[in-house]
C-alpha atoms as a PDB file:
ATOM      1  CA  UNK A   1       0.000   0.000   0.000  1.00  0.00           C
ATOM      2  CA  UNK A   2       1.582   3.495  -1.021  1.00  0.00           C
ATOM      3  CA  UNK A   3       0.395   7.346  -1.713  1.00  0.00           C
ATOM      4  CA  UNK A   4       1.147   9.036  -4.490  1.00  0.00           C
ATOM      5  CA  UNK A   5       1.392  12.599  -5.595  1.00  0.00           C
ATOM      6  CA  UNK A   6      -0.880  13.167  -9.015  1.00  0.00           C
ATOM      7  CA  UNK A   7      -0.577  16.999 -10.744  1.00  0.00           C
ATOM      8  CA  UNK A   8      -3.581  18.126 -12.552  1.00  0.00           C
ATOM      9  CA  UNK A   9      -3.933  21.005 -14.619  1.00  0.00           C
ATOM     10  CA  UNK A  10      -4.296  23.595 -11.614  1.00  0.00           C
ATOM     11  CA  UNK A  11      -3.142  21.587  -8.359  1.00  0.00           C
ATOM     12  CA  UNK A  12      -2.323  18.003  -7.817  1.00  0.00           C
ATOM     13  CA  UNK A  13      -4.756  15.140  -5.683  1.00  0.00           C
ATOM     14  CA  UNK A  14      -3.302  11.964  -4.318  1.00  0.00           C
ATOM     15  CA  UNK A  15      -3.876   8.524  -4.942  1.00  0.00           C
ATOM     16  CA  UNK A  16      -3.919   5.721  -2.353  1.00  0.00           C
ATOM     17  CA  UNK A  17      -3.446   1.768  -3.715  1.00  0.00           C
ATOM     18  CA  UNK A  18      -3.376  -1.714  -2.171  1.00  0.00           C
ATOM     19  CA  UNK A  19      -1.503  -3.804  -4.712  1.00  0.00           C
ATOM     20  CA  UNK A  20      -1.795  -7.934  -4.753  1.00  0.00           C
ATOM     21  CA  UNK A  21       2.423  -8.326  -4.991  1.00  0.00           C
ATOM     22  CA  UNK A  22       1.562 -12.107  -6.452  1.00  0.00           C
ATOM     23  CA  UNK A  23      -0.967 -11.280  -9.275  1.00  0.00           C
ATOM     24  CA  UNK A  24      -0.058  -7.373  -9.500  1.00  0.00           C
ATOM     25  CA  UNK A  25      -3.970  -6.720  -9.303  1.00  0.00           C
ATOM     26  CA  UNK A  26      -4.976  -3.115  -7.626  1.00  0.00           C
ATOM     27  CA  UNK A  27      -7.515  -3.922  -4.834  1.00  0.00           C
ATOM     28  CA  UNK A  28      -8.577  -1.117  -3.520  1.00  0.00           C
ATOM     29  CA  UNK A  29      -7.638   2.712  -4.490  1.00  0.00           C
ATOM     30  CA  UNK A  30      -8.887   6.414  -4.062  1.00  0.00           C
ATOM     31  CA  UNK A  31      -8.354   9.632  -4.649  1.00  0.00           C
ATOM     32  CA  UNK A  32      -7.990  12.842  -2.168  1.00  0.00           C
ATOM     33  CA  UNK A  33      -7.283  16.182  -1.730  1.00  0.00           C
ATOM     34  CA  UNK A  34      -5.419  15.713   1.681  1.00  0.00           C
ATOM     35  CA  UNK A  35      -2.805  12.807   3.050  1.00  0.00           C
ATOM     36  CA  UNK A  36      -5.228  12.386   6.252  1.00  0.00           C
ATOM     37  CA  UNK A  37      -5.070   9.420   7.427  1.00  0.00           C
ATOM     38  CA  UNK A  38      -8.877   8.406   7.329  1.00  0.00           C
ATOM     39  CA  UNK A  39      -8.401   7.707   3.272  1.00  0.00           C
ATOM     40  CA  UNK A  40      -5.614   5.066   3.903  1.00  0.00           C
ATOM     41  CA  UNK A  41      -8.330   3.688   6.551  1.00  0.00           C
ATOM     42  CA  UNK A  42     -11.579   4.034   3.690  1.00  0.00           C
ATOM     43  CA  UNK A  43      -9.470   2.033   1.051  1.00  0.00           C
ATOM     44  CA  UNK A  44      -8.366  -0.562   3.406  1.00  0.00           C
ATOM     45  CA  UNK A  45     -12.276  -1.139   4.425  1.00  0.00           C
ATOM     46  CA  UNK A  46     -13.107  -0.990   0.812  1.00  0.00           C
ATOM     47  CA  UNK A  47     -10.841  -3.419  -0.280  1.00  0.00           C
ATOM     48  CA  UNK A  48     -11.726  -5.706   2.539  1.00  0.00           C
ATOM     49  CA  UNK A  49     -15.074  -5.690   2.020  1.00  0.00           C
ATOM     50  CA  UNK A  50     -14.771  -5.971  -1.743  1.00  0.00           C
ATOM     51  CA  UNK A  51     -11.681  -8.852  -1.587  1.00  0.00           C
ATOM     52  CA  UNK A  52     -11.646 -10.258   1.512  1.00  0.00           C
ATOM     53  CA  UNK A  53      -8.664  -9.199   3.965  1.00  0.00           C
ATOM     54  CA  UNK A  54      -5.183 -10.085   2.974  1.00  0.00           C
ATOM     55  CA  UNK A  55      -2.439 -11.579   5.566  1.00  0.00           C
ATOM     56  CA  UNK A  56      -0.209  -8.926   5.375  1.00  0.00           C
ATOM     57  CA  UNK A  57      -0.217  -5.383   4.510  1.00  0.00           C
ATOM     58  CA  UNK A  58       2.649  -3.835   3.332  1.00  0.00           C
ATOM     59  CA  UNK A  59       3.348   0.136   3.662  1.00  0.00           C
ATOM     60  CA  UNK A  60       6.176   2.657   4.398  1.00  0.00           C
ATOM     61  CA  UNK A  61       6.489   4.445   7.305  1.00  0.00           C
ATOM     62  CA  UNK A  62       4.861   7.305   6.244  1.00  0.00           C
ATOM     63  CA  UNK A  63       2.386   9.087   9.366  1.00  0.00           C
ATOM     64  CA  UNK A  64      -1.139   7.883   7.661  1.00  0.00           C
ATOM     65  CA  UNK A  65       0.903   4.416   8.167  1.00  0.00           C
ATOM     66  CA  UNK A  66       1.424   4.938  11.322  1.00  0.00           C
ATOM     67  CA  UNK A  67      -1.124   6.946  13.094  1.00  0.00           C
ATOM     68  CA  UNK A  68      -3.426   4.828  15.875  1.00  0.00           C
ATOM     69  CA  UNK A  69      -6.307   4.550  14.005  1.00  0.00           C
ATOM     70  CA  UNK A  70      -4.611   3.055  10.794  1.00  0.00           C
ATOM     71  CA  UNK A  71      -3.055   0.496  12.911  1.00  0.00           C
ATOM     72  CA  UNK A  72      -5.868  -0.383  15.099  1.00  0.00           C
ATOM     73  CA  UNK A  73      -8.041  -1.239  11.768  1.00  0.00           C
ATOM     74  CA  UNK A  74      -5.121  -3.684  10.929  1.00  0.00           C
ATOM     75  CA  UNK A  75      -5.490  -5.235  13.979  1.00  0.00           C
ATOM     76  CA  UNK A  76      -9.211  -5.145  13.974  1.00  0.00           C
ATOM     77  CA  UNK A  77      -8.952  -7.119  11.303  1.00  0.00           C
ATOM     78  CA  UNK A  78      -6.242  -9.670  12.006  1.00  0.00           C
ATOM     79  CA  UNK A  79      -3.902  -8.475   9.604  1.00  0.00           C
ATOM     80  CA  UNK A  80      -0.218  -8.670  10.040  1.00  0.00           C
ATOM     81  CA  UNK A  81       1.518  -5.301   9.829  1.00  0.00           C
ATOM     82  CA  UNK A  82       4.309  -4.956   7.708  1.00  0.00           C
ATOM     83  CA  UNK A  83       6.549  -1.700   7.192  1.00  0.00           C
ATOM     84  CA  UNK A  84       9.371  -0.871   4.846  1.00  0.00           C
ATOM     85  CA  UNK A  85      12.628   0.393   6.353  1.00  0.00           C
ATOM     86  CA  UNK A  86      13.137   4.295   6.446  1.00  0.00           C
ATOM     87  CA  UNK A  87      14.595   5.474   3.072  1.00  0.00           C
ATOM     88  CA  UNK A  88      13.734   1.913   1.483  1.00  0.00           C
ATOM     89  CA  UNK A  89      11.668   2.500  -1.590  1.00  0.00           C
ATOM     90  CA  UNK A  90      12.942  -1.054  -2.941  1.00  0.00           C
ATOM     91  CA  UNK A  91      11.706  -2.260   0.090  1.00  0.00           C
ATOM     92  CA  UNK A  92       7.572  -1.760  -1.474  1.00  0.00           C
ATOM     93  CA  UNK A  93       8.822  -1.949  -5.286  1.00  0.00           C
ATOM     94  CA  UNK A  94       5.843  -3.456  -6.749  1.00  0.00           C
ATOM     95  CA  UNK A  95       3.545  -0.484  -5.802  1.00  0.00           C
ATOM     96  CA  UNK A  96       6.294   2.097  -7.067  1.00  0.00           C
ATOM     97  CA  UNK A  97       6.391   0.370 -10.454  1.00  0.00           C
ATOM     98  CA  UNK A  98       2.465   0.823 -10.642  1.00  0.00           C
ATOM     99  CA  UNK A  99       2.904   4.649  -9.779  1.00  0.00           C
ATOM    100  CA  UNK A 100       5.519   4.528 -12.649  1.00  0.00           C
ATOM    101  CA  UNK A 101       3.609   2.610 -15.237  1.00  0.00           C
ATOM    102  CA  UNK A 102       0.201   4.528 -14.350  1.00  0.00           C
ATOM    103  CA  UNK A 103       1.821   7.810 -14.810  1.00  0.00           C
ATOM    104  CA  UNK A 104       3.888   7.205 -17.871  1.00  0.00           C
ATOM    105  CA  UNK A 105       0.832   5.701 -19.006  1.00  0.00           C
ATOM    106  CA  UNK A 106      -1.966   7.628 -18.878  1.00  0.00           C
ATOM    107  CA  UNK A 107      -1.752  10.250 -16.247  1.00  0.00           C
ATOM    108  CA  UNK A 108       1.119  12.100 -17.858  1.00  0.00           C
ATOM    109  CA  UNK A 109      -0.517  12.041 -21.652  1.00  0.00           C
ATOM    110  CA  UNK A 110      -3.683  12.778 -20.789  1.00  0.00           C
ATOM    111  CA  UNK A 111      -3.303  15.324 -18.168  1.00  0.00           C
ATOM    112  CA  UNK A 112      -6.367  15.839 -15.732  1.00  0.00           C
ATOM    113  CA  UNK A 113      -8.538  18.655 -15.760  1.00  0.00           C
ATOM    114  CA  UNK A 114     -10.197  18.161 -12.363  1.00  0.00           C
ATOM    115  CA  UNK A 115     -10.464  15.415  -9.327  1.00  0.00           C
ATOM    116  CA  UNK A 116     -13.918  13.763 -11.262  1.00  0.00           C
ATOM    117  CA  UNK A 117     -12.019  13.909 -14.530  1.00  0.00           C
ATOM    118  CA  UNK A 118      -9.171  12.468 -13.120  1.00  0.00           C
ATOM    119  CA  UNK A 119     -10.916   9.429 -11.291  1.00  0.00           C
ATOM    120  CA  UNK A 120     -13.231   8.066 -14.071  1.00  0.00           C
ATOM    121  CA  UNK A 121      -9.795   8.221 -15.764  1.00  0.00           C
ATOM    122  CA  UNK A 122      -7.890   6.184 -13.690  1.00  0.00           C
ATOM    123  CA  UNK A 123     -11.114   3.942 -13.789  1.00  0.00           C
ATOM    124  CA  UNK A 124     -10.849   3.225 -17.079  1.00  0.00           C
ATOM    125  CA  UNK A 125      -7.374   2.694 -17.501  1.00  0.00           C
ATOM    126  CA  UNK A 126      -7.588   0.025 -14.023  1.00  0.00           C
ATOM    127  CA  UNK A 127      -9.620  -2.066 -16.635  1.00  0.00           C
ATOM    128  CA  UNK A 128      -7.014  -2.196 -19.434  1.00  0.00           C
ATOM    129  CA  UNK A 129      -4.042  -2.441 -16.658  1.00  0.00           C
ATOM    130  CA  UNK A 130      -5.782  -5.651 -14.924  1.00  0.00           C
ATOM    131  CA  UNK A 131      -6.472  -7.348 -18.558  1.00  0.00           C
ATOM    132  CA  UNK A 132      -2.822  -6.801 -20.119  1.00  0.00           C
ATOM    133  CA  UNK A 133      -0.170  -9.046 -19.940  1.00  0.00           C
ATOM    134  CA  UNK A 134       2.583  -8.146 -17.008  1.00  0.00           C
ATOM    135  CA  UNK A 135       6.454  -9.006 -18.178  1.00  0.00           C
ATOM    136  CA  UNK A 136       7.142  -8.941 -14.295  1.00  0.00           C
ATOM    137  CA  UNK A 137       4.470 -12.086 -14.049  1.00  0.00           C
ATOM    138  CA  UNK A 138       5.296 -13.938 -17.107  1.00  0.00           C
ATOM    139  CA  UNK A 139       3.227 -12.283 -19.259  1.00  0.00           C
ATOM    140  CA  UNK A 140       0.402 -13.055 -17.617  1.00  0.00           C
ATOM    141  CA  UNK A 141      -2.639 -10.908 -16.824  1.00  0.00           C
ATOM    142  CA  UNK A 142      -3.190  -9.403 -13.416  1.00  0.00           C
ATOM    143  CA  UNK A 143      -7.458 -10.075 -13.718  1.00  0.00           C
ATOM    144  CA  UNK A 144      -6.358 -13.945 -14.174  1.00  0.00           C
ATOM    145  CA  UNK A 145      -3.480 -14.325 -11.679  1.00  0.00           C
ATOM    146  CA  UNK A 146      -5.657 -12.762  -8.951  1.00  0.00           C
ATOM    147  CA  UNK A 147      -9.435 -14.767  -9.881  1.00  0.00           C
ATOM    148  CA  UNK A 148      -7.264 -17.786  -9.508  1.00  0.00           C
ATOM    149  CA  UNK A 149      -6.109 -17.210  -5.825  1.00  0.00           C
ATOM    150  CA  UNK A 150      -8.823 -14.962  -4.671  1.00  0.00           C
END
């Protein structure tokens, strides 16, 4: 699970994701105009209730990662915490590649005009990312890796 910064035309949102490391499937994501730490919490409900709760969740150590009420929902629901080391990108690798590819791939060419615009765009493009083949999973496709396990 990771933040990321996304510029629009006049001011910039972010983006929260919870990426399946095995299939490289996005289960849960939003977007906000603030790094509070209640949107971490939202996506982590949403992807539990939509996926069923994973084992482990990966993060940094950033302070939405951190703060009480983050944590306690992990615990609420049973699953293991897991943290990067400070100054470890590397250490979360999988979600920084799918910042990479979903900014080199549609965010920067088709730059958003608003927070609405830029969410049924990122939407979309979730639909073609899940259904193309991945080099990193031998060429496989995200949607199939993840029905299989799920």
């Amino acid at each position: 699970m990771d933040i990321t910064y996304i510029p629009l035309q006049k001011g910039f949102m972010y983006m929260t994701a919870i990426i399946d490391v095995f299939s490289r499937y996005i289960v849960g994501w939003n977007l906000s105009n603030s790094l509070d730490a209640s949107v971490s919490i939202d996506v982590v409900k949403n992807a539990v209730e939509k996926h069923g709760k994973p084992e482990i969740l990966n993060s940094d150590q950033g302070s939405q990662f951190t703060s009480e009420a983050y944590l306690n929902i992990l615990k609420e629901y049973c699953i293991a915490i897991s943290m990067d080391s400070k100054g470890r990108a590397l250490d979360n690798i999988y979600i920084e590649r799918f910042w990479r590819t979903i900014k080199y791939d549609y965010i920067y060419i088709n730059p958003p005009s608003d927070g609405i615009v830029l969410y049924k765009g990122i939407q979309n493009w979730l639909e073609h990312y899940h259904y193309r083949a991945h080099q990193g999973i031998n060429r496989k496709k995200p949607f199939e890796l993840y029905s299989k396990v799920a």
